[in-house]
C-alpha atoms as a PDB file:
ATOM      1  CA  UNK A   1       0.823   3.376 -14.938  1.00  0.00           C
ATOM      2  CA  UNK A   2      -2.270   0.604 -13.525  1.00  0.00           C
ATOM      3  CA  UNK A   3      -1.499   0.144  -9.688  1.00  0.00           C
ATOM      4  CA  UNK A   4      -3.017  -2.473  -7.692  1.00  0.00           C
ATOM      5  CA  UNK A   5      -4.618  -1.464  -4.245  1.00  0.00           C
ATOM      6  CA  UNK A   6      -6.510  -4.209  -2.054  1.00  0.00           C
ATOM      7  CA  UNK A   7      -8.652  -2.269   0.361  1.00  0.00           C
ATOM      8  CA  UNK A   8      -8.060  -4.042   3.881  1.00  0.00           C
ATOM      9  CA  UNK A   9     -10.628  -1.998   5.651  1.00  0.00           C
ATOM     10  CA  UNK A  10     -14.139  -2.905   6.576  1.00  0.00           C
ATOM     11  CA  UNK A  11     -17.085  -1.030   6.171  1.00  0.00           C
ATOM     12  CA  UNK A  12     -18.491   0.399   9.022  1.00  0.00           C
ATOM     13  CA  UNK A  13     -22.336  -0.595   9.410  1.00  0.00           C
ATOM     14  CA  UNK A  14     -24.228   0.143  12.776  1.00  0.00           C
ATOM     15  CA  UNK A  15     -24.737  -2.661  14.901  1.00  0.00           C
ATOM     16  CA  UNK A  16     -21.778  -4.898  13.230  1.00  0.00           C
ATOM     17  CA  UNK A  17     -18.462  -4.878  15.040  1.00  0.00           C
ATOM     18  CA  UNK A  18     -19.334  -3.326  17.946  1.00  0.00           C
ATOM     19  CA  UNK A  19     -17.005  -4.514  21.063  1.00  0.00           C
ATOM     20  CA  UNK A  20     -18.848  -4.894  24.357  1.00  0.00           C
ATOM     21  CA  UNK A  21     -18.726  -2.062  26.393  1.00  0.00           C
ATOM     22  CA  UNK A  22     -18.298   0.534  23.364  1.00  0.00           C
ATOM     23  CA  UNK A  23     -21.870   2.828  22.552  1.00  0.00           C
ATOM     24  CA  UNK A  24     -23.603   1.659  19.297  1.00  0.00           C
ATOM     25  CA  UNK A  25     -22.619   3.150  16.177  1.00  0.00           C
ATOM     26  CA  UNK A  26     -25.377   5.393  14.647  1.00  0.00           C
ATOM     27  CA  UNK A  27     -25.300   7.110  11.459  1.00  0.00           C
ATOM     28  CA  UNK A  28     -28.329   9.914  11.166  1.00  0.00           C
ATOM     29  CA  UNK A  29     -28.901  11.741   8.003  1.00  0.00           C
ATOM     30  CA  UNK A  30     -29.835  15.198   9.213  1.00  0.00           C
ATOM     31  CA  UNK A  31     -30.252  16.234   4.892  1.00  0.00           C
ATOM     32  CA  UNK A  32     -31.595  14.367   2.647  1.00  0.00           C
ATOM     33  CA  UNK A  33     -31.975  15.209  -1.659  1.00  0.00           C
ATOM     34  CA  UNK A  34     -35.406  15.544  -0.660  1.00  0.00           C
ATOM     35  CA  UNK A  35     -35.636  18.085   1.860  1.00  0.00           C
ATOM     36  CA  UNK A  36     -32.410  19.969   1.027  1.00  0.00           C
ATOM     37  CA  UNK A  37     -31.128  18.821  -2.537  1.00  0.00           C
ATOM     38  CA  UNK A  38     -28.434  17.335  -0.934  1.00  0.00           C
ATOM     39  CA  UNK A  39     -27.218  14.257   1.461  1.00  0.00           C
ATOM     40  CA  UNK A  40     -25.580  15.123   5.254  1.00  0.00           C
ATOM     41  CA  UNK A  41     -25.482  12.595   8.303  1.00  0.00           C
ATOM     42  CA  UNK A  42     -23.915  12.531  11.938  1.00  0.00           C
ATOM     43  CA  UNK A  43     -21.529   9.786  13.313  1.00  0.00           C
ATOM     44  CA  UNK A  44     -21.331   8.694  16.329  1.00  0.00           C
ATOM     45  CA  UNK A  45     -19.125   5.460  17.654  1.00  0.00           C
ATOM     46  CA  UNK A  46     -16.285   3.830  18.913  1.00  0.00           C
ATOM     47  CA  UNK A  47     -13.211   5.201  17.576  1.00  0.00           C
ATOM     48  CA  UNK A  48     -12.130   1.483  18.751  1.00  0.00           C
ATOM     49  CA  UNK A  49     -14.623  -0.147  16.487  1.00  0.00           C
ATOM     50  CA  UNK A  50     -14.346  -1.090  13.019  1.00  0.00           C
ATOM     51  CA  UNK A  51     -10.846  -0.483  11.286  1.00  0.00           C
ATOM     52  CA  UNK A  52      -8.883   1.433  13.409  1.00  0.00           C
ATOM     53  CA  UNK A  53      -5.134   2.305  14.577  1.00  0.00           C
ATOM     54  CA  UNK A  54      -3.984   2.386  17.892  1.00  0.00           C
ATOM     55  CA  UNK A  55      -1.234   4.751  18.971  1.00  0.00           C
ATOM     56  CA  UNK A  56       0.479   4.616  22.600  1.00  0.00           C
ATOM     57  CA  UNK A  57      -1.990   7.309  24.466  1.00  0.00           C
ATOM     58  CA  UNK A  58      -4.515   4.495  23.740  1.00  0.00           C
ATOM     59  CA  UNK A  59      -2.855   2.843  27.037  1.00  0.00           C
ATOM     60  CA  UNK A  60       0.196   5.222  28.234  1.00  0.00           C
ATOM     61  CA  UNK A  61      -1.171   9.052  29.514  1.00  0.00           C
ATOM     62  CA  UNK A  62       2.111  10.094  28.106  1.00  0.00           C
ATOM     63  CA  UNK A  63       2.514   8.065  24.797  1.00  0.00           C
ATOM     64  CA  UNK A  64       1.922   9.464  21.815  1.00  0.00           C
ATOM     65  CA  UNK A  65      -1.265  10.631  20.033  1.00  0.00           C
ATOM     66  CA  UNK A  66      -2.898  10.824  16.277  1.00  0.00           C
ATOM     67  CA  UNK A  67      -2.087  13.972  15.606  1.00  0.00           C
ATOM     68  CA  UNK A  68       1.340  13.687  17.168  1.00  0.00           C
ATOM     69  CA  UNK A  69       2.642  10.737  14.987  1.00  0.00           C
ATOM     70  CA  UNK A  70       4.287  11.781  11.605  1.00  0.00           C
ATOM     71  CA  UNK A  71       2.436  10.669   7.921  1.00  0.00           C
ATOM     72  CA  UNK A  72       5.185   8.134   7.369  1.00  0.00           C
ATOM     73  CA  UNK A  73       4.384   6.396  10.506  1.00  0.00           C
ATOM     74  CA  UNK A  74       1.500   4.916   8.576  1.00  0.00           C
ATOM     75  CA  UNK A  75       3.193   3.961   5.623  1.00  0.00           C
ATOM     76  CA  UNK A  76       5.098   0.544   5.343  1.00  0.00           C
ATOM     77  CA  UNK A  77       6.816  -2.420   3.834  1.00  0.00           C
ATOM     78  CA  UNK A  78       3.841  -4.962   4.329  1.00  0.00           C
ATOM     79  CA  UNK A  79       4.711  -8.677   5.047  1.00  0.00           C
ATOM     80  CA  UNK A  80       1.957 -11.505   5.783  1.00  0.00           C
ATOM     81  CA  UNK A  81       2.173 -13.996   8.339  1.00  0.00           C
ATOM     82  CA  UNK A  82       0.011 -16.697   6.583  1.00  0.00           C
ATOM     83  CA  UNK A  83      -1.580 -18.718   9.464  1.00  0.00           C
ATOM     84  CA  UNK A  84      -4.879 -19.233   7.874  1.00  0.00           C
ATOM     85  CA  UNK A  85      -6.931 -22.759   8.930  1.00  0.00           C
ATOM     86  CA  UNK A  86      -3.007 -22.884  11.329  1.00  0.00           C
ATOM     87  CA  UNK A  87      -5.127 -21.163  14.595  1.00  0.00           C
ATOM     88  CA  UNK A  88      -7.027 -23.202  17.070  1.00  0.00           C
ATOM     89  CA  UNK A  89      -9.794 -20.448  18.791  1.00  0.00           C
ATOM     90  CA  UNK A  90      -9.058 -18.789  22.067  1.00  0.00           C
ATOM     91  CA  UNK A  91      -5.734 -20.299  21.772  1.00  0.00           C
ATOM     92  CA  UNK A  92      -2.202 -17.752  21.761  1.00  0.00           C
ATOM     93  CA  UNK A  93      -0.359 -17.211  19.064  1.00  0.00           C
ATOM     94  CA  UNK A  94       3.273 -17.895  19.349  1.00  0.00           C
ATOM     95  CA  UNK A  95       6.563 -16.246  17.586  1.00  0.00           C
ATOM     96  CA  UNK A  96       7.630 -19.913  15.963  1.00  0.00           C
ATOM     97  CA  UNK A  97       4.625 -19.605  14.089  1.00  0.00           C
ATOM     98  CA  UNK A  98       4.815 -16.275  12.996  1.00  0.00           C
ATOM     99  CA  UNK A  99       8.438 -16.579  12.240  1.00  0.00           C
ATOM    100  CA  UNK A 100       7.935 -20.036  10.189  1.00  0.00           C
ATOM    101  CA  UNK A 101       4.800 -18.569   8.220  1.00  0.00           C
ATOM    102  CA  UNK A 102       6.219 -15.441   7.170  1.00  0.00           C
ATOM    103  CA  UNK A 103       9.810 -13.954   5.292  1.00  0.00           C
ATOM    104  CA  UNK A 104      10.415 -11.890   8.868  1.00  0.00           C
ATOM    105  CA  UNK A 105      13.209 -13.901   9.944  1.00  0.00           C
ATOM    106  CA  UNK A 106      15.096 -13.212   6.831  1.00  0.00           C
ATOM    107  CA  UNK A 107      15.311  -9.799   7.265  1.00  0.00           C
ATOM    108  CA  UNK A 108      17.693  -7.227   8.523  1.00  0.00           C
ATOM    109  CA  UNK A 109      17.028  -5.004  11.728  1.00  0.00           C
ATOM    110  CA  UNK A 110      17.395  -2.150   9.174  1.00  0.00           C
ATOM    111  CA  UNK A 111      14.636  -3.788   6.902  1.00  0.00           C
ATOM    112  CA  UNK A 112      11.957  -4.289  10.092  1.00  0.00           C
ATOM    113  CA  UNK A 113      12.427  -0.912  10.751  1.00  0.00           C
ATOM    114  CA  UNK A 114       9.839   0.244   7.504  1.00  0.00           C
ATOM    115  CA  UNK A 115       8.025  -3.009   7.905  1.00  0.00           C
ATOM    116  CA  UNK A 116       4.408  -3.435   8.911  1.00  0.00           C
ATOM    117  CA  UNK A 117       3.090  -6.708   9.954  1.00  0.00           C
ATOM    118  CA  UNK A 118       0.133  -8.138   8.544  1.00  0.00           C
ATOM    119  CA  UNK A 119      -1.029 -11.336  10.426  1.00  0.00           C
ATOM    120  CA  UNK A 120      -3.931 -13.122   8.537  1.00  0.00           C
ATOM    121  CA  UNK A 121      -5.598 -16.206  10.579  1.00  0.00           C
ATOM    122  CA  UNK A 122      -9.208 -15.998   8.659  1.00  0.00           C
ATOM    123  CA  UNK A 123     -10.740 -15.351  12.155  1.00  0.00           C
ATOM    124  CA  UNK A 124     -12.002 -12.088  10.446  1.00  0.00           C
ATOM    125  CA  UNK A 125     -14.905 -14.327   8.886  1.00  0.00           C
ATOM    126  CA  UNK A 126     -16.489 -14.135  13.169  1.00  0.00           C
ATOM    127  CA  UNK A 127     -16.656 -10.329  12.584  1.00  0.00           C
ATOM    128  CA  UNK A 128     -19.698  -9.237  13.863  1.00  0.00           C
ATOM    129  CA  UNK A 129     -20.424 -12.322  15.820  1.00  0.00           C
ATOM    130  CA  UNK A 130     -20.009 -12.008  19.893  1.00  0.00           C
ATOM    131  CA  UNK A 131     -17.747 -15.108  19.711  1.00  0.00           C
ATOM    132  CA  UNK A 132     -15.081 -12.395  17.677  1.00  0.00           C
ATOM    133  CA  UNK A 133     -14.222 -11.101  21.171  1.00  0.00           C
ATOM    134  CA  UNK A 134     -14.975 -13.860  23.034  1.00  0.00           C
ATOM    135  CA  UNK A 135     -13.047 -17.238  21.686  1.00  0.00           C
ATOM    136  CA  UNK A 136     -10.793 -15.247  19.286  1.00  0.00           C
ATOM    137  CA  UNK A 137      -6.848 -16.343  19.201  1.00  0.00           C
ATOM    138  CA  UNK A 138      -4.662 -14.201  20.441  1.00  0.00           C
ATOM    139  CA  UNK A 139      -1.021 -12.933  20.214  1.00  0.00           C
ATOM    140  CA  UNK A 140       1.369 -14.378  22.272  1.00  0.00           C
ATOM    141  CA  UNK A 141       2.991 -12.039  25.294  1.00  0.00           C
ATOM    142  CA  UNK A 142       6.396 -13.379  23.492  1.00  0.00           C
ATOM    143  CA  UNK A 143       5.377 -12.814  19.767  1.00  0.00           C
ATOM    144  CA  UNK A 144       4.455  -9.040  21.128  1.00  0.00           C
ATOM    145  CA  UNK A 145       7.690  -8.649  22.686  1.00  0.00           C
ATOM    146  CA  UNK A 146       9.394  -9.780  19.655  1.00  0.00           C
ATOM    147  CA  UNK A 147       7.712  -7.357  17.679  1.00  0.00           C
ATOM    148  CA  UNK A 148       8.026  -4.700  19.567  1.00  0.00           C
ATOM    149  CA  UNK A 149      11.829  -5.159  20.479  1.00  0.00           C
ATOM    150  CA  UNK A 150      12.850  -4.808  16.461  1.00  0.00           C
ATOM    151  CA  UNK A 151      10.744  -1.615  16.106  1.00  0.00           C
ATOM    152  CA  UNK A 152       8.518  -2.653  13.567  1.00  0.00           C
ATOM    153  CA  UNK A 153       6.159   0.363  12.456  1.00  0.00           C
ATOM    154  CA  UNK A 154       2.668  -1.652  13.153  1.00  0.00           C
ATOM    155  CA  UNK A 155       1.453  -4.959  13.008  1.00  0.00           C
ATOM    156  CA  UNK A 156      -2.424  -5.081  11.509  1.00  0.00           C
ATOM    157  CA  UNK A 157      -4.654  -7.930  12.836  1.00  0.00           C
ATOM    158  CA  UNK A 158      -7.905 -10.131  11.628  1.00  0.00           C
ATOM    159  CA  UNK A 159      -8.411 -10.940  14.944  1.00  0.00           C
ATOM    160  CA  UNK A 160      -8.050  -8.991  18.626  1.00  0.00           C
ATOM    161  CA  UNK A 161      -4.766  -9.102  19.887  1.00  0.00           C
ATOM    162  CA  UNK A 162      -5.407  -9.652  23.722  1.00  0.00           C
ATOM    163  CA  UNK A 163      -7.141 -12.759  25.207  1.00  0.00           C
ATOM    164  CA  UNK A 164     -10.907 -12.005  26.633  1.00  0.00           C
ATOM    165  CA  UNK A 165     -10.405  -8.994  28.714  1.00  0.00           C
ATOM    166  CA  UNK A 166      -6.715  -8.746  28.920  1.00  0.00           C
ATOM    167  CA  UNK A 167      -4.637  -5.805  27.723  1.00  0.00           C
ATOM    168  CA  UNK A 168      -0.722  -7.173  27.654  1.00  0.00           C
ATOM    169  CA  UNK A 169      -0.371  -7.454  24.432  1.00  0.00           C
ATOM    170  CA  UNK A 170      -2.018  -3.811  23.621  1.00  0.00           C
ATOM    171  CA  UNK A 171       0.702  -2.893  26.514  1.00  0.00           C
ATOM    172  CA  UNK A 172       3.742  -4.440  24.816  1.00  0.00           C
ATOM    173  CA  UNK A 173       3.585  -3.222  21.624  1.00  0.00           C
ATOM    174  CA  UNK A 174       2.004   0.370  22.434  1.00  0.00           C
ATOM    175  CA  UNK A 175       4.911   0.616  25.015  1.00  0.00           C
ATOM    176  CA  UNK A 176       7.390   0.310  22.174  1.00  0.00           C
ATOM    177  CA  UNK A 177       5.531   2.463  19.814  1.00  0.00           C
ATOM    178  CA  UNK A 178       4.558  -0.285  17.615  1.00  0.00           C
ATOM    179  CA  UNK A 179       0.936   0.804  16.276  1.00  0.00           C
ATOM    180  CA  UNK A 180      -1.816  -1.766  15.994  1.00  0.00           C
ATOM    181  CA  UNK A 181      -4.286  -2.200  12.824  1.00  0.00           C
ATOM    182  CA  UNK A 182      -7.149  -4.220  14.195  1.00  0.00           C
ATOM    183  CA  UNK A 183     -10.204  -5.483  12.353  1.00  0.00           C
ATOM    184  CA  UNK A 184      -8.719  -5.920   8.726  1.00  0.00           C
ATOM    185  CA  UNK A 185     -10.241  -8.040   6.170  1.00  0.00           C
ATOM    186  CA  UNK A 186      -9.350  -8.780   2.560  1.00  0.00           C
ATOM    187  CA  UNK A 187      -5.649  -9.780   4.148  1.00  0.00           C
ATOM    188  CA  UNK A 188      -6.010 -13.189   1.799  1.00  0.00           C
ATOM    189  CA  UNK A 189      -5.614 -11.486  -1.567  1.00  0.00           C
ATOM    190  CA  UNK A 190      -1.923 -10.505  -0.323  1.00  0.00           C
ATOM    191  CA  UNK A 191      -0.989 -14.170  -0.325  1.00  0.00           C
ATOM    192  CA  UNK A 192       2.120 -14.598  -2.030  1.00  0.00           C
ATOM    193  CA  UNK A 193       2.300 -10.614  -2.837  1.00  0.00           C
ATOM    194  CA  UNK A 194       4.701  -7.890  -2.412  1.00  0.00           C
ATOM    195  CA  UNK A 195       2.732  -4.736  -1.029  1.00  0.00           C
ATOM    196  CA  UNK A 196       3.545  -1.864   0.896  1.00  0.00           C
ATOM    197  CA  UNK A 197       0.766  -0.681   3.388  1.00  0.00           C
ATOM    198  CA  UNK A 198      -0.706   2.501   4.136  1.00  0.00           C
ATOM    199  CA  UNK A 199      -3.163   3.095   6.984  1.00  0.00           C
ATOM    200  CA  UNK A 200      -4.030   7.098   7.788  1.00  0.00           C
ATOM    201  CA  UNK A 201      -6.040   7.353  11.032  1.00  0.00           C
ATOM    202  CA  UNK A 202      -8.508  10.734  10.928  1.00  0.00           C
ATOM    203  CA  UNK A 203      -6.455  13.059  12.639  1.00  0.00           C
ATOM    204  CA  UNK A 204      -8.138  13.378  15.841  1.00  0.00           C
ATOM    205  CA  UNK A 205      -7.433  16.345  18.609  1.00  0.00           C
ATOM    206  CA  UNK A 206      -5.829  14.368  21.666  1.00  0.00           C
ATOM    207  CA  UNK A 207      -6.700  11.040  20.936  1.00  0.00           C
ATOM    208  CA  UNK A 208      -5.280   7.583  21.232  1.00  0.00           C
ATOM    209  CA  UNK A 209      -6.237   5.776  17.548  1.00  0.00           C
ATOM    210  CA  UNK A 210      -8.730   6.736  15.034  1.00  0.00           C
ATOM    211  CA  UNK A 211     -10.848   5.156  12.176  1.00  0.00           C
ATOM    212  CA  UNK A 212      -8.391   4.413   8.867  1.00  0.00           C
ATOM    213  CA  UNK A 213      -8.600   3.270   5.548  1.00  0.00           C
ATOM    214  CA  UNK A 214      -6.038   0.431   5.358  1.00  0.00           C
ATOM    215  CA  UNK A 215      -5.260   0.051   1.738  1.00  0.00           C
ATOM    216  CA  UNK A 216      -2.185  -2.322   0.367  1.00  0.00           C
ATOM    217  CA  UNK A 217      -0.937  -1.211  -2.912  1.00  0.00           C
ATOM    218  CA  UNK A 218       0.372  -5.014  -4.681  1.00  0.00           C
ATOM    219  CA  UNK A 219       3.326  -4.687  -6.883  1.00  0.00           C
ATOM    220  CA  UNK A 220       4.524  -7.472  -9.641  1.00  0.00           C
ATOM    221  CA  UNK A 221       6.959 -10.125  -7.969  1.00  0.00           C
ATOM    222  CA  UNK A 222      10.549  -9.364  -8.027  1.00  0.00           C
END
């Protein structure tokens, strides 16, 4: 049977993504097919940078980590919240707008339970750039709370999700155990889609989010 995956994730490249305040990304090859018939390289970064998942220890001592989480944490009912060219920069995103761009007021309590959030502005195209963390919209402290109060499994992001050095937002929905996808791409080809999400952080001793491949699997409409 064909299945459709869109791959949501971005590559991770040294020098591109990199938040301020985070150590470069390097990636050594210690063997090459030259000197040892073979390829083998280190990595070093960010576990913040690139595509990642956040869990609660990110912010909360006593929240839960990677390794803690169970696999079906990371799987989910995707639905898109469609603001793209609908986002002015450095402005905050509000819950009307996510609610009128998006089939999330529709649904049951039940439904948002298995759902993960996908919220596509096209600010993803500034990856890279400094003005990515710097003039980038931002969620709303009301949109988070909404979120977070119907216990959505994640919501996965094109953009940050606090304002230039703020942290509410990470705060809100890490405090209700809503995990965060940030730095997706690709989020446009789900336009109009059904798609469930999957999004496996490396399962890292004692930490608070880890790298992922963030892969939507597309069905045929209903």
């Amino acid at each position: 049977m064909f299945r459709n995956f869109v791959d949501l994730s971005r590559t991770l490249v040294p020098g591109i993504g990199e938040p301020a305040g985070h150590p470069p990304t390097e990636i050594k090859e210690f063997q090459t097919h030259q000197s040892h018939k073979r390829s083998n390289s280190c990595l070093f970064y960010s576990i913040h940078c690139g595509t990642h998942v956040d869990t609660p220890y990110h912010f909360y001592e006593n929240g839960k980590k990677v390794e803690e989480l169970d696999l079906n944490r990371f799987i989910g009912q995707g639905v898109l919240v469609n603001l793209e060219n609908k986002i002015k920069e450095a402005t905050p995103i509000n819950l009307t707008q996510i609610l009128s761009e998006s089939s999330l007021s529709t649904m049951t309590d039940d439904d948002l339970l298995e759902t993960v959030v996908l919220i596509y502005t096209g600010w993803g195209s500034n990856y890279g750039y400094a003005n990515y963390y710097q003039n980038n919209p931002y969620l709303s402290n009301e949109a988070a709370q909404w979120l977070a109060s119907k216990n959505i499994k994640a919501v996965g992001l094109d953009f940050p999700p606090d304002k230039k050095q703020g942290a509410d937002v990470h705060l809100i929905l890490l405090g209700g155990e809503v995990l965060i996808i940030e730095n997706l791409t690709n989020m446009d080809l789900l336009k109009g889609k059904d798609f469930n999400v999957m999004f496996f952080p490396i399962k890292l001793h004692e930490q608070g989010g880890g790298p992922s491949r963030v892969v939507a699997e597309v069905f045929e409409k209903r």
